[in-house]
Protein backbone atom coordinates (compact mmCIF):
# COMPACT_ATOMS: atom_id res chain seq x y z
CA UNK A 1 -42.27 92.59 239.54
CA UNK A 2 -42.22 96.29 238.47
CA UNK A 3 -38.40 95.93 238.18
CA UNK A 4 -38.30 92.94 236.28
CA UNK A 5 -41.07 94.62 233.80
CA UNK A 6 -39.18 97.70 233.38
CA UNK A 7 -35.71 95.71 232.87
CA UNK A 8 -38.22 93.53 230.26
CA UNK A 9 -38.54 96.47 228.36
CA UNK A 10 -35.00 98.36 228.59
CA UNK A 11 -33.69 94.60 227.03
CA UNK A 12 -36.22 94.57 223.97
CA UNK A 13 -35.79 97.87 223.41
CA UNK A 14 -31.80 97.42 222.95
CA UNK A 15 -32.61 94.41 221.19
CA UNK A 16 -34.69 96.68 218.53
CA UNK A 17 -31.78 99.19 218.63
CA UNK A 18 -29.43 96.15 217.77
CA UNK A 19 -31.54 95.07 215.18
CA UNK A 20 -32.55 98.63 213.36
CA UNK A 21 -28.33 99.45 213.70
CA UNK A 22 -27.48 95.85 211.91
CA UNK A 23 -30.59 96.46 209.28
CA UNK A 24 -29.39 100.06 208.19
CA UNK A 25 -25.69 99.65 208.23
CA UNK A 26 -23.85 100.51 204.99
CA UNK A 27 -23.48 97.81 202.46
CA UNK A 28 -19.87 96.85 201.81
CA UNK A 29 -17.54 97.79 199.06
CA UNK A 30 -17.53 95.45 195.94
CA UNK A 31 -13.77 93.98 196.39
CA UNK A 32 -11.13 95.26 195.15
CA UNK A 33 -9.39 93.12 192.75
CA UNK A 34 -5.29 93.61 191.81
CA UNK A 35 -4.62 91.12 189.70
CA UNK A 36 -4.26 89.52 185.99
CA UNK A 37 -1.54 90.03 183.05
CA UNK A 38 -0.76 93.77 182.22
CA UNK A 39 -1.76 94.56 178.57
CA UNK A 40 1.19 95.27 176.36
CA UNK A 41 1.59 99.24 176.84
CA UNK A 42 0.76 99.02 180.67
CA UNK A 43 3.79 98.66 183.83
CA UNK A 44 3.74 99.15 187.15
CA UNK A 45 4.91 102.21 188.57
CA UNK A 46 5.26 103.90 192.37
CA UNK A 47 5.40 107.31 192.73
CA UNK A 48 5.21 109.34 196.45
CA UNK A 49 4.60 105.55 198.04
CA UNK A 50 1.73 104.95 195.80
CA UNK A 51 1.59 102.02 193.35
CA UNK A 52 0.07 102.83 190.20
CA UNK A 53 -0.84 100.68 186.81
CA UNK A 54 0.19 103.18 183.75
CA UNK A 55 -0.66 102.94 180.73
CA UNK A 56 1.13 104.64 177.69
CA UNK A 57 -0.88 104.53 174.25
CA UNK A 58 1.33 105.48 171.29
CA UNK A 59 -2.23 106.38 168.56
CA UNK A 60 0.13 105.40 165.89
CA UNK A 61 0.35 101.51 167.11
CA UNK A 62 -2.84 101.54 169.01
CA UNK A 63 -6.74 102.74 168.31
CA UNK A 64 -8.51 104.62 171.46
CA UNK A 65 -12.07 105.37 172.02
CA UNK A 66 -14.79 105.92 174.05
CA UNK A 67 -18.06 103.83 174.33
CA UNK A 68 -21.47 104.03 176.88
CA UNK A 69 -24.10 101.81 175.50
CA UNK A 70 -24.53 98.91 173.68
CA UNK A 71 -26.49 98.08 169.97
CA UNK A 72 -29.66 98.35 171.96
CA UNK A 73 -29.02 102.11 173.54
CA UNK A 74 -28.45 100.40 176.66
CA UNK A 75 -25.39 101.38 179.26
CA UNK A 76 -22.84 99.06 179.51
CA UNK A 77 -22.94 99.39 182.45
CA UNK A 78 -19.71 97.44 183.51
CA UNK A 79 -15.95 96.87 182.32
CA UNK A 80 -16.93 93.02 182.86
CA UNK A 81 -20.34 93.95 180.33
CA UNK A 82 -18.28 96.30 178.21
CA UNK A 83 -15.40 93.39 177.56
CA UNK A 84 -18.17 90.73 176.57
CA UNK A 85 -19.78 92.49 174.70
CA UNK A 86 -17.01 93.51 172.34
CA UNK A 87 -15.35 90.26 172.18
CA UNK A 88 -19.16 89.13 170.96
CA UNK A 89 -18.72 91.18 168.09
CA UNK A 90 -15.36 90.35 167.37
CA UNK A 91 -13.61 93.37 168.41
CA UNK A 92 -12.15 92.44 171.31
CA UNK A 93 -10.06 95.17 173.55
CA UNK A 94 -6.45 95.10 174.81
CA UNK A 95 -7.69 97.61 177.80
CA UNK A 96 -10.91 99.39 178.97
CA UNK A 97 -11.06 101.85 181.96
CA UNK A 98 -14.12 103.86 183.47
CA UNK A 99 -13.98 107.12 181.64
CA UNK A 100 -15.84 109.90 183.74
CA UNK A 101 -18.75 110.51 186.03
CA UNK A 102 -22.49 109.21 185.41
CA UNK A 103 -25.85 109.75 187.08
CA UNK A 104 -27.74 106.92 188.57
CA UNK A 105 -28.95 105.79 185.62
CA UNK A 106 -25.52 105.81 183.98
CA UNK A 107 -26.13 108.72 181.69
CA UNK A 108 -23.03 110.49 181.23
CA UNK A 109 -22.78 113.96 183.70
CA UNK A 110 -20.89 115.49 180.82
CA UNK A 111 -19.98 115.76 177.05
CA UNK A 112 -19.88 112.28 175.47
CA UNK A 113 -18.97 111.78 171.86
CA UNK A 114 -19.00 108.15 170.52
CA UNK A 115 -17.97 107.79 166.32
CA UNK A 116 -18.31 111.39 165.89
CA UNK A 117 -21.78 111.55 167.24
CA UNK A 118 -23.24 114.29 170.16
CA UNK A 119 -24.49 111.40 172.52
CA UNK A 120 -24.63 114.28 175.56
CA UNK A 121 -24.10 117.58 175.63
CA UNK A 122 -21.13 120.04 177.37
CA UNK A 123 -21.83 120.67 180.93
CA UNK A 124 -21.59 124.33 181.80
CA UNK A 125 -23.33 123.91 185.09
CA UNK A 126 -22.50 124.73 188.50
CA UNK A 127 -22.74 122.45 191.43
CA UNK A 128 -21.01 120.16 194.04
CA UNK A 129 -18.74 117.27 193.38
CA UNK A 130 -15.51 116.57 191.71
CA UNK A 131 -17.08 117.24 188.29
CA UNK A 132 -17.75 120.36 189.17
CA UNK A 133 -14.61 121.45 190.31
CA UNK A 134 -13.86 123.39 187.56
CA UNK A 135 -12.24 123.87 185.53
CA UNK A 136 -13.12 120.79 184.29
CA UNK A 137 -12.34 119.35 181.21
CA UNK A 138 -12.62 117.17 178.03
CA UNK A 139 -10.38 114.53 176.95
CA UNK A 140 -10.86 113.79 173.00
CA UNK A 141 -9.50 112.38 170.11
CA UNK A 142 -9.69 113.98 166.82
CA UNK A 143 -11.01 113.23 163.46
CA UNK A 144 -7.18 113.44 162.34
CA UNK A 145 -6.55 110.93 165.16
CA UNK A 146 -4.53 113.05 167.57
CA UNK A 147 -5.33 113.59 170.95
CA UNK A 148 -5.67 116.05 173.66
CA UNK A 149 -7.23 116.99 177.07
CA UNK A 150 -8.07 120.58 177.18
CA UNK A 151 -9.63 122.25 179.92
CA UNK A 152 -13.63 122.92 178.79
CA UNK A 153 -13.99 126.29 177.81
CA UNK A 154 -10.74 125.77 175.65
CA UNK A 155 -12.58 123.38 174.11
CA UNK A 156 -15.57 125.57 173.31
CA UNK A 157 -13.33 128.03 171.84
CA UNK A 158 -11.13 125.48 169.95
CA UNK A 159 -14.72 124.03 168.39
CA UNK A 160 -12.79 120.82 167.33
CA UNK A 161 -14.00 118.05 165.19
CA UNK A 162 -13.52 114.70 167.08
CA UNK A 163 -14.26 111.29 166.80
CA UNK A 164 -14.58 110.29 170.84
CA UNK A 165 -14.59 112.63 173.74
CA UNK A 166 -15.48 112.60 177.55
CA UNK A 167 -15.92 115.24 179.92
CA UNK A 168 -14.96 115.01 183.50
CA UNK A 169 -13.34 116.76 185.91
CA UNK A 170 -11.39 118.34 187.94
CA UNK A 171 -8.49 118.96 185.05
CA UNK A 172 -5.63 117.32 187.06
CA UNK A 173 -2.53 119.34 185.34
CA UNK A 174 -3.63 122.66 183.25
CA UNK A 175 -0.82 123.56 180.55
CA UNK A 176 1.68 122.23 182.96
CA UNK A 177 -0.12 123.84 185.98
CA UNK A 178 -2.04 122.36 188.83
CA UNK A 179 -5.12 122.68 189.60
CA UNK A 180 -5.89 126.19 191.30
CA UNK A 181 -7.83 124.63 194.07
CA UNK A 182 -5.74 121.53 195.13
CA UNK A 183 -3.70 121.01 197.79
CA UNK A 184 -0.49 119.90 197.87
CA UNK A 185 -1.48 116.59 199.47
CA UNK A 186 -5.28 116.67 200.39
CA UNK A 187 -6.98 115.00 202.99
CA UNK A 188 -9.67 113.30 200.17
CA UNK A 189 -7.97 109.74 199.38
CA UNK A 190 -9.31 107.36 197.07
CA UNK A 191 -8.24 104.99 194.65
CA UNK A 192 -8.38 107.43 191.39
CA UNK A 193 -8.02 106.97 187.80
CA UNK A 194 -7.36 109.61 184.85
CA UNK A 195 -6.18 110.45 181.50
CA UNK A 196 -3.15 112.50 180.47
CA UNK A 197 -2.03 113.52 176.92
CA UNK A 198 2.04 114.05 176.48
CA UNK A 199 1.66 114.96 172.84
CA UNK A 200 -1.35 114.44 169.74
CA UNK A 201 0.31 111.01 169.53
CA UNK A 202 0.51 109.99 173.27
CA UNK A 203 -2.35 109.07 175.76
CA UNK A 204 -1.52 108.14 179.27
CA UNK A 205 -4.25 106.46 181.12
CA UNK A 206 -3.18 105.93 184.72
CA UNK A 207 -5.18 104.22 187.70
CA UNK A 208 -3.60 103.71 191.54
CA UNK A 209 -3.48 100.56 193.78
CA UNK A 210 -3.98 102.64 196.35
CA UNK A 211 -5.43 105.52 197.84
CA UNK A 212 -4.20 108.78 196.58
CA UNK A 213 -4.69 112.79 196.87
CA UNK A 214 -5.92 114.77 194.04
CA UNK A 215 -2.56 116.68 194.99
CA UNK A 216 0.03 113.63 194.30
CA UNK A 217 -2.21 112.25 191.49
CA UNK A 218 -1.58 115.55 189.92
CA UNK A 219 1.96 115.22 190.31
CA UNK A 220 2.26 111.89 189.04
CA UNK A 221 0.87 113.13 185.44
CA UNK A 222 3.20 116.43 185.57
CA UNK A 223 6.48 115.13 186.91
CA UNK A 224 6.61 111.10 186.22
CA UNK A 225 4.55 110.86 183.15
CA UNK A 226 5.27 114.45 181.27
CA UNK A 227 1.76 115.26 180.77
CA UNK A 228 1.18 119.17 180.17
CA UNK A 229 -2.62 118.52 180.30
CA UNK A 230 -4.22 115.95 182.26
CA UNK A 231 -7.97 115.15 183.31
CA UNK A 232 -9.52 113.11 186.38
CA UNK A 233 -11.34 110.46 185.55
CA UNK A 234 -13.06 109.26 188.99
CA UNK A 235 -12.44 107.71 192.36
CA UNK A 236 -13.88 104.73 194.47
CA UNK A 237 -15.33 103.32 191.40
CA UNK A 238 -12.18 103.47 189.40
CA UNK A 239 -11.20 100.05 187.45
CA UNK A 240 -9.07 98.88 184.88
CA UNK A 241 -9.53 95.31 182.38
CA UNK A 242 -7.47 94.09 179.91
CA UNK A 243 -10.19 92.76 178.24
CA UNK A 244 -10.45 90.03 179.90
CA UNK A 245 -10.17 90.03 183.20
CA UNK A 246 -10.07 93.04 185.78
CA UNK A 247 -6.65 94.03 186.61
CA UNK A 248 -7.85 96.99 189.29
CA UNK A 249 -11.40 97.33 190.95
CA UNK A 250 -14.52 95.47 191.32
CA UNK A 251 -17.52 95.46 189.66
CA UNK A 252 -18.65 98.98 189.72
CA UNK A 253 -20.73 100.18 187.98
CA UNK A 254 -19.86 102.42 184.76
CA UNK A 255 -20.48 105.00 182.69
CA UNK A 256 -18.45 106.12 180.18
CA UNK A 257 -15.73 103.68 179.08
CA UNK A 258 -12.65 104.24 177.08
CA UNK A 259 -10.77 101.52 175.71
CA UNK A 260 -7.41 100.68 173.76
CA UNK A 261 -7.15 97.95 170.96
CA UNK A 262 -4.55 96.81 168.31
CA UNK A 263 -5.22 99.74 165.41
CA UNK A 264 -6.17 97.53 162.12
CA UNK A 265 -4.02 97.19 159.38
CA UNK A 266 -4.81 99.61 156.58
CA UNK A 267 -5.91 98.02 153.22
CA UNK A 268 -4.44 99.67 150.17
């Protein structure tokens, strides 16, 4: 009897061990979705074995921005949300992409300018995570509509006037340098998305299909894509619409949000 009692108890208590191990385990990964029609200035490109969507924004055909939160000062909160919402108002997007790193309530972890209005402030701070891995940087477009990505205490010294901006971080390529602290091919790999700038006139957006190094993703903006100056955008959560439909990631959640559309005609 005393053996059956005692193997009573060894079985419930593995049974509770089964159960507290199925209860806590960690929730799985929205899905990754690779699919739907490339918008106009997108293609496909591999580069070190590692598919990529690029995207290569000529300001003079196309208008770029940045957006976070809705008429009512809510986050988007999604690409899916973002899209909607736009094509509600009639100004539907050819392409929106996650644009930099958020807190849990979506704020924005760094600078965020939206139609020439502060929204949040520079982040000087110290601390752990990619953002933080400085230098960091701010992509932004201008007043004058050209573009750049400068690294962020360039961009406190340069005091520009712009119309959108994001910070994020780590800079990827640094006046056609690498980042100090990468390696040449890390042991970090995530699916990763960022934001290089070949000229005032030329914004390359860039998101892999694949898990990628901060090392070759650095590469890929300096040696395929000619980017002097390029700026991590984020990893895991990284996704890319065309408006429409997702062509890369799930539905993560989102922060800041920059997006490409057909620039309107001017009227005379």
């Amino acid at each position: 009897m005393k053996r059956r009692h005692i193997a009573a108890i060894l079985i419930g208590a593995l049974a509770l061990a089964l159960a507290l191990i199925w209860w806590f385990r960690p929730s799985a990964p929205p899905p990754v979705v690779a699919g739907g029609e490339l918008p106009a200035p997108c293609r496909d490109l591999n580069f070190e074995a590692v598919p990529y969507v690029v995207c290569e924004i000529d300001l003079r055909s196309y208008d770029i921005g940045v957006f976070h939160a809705g008429a009512d000062g809510k986050a988007f909160g999604s690409l899916e949300k973002f899209d909607k919402a736009m094509a509600g108002e009639g100004r539907p997007v050819m392409l929106a992409m996650n644009a930099g790193m958020y807190h849990e309530d979506l704020a924005p972890v760094g600078l965020l300018v939206e139609n020439g209005h502060v929204e949040a402030p520079l982040n000087l701070a110290d601390g752990e995570g990619n953002f933080f891995l400085k230098p960091n940087g701010v992509f932004l477009v201008r007043k004058d509509g050209k573009a750049a990505v400068v690294e962020t205490n360039a961009y406190i010294a340069a005091r520009p006037e712009v119309a959108f901006a994001t910070q994020s971080g780590p800079m990827l390529v640094i006046d056609g340098r690498f980042h100090p602290r990468f390696k040449e091919n890390g042991v970090s790999r995530y699916i990763r998305n960022g934001v290089g700038v070949r000229d005032g006139d030329t914004v390359v957006l860039a998101i892999s299909r694949s898990e990628v190094s901060l090392g070759s993703f650095a590469r890929l903006f300096r040696d395929a894509l000619h980017c002097p100056n390029a700026l991590f955008f984020d990893g895991v959560v990284s996704a890319l619409s065309n408006g429409d439909r997702m062509i890369v990631g799930g539905k993560y959640p989102a922060g800041p949000i920059i997006a490409v559309s057909a620039k309107k005609p001017t009227t005379q």
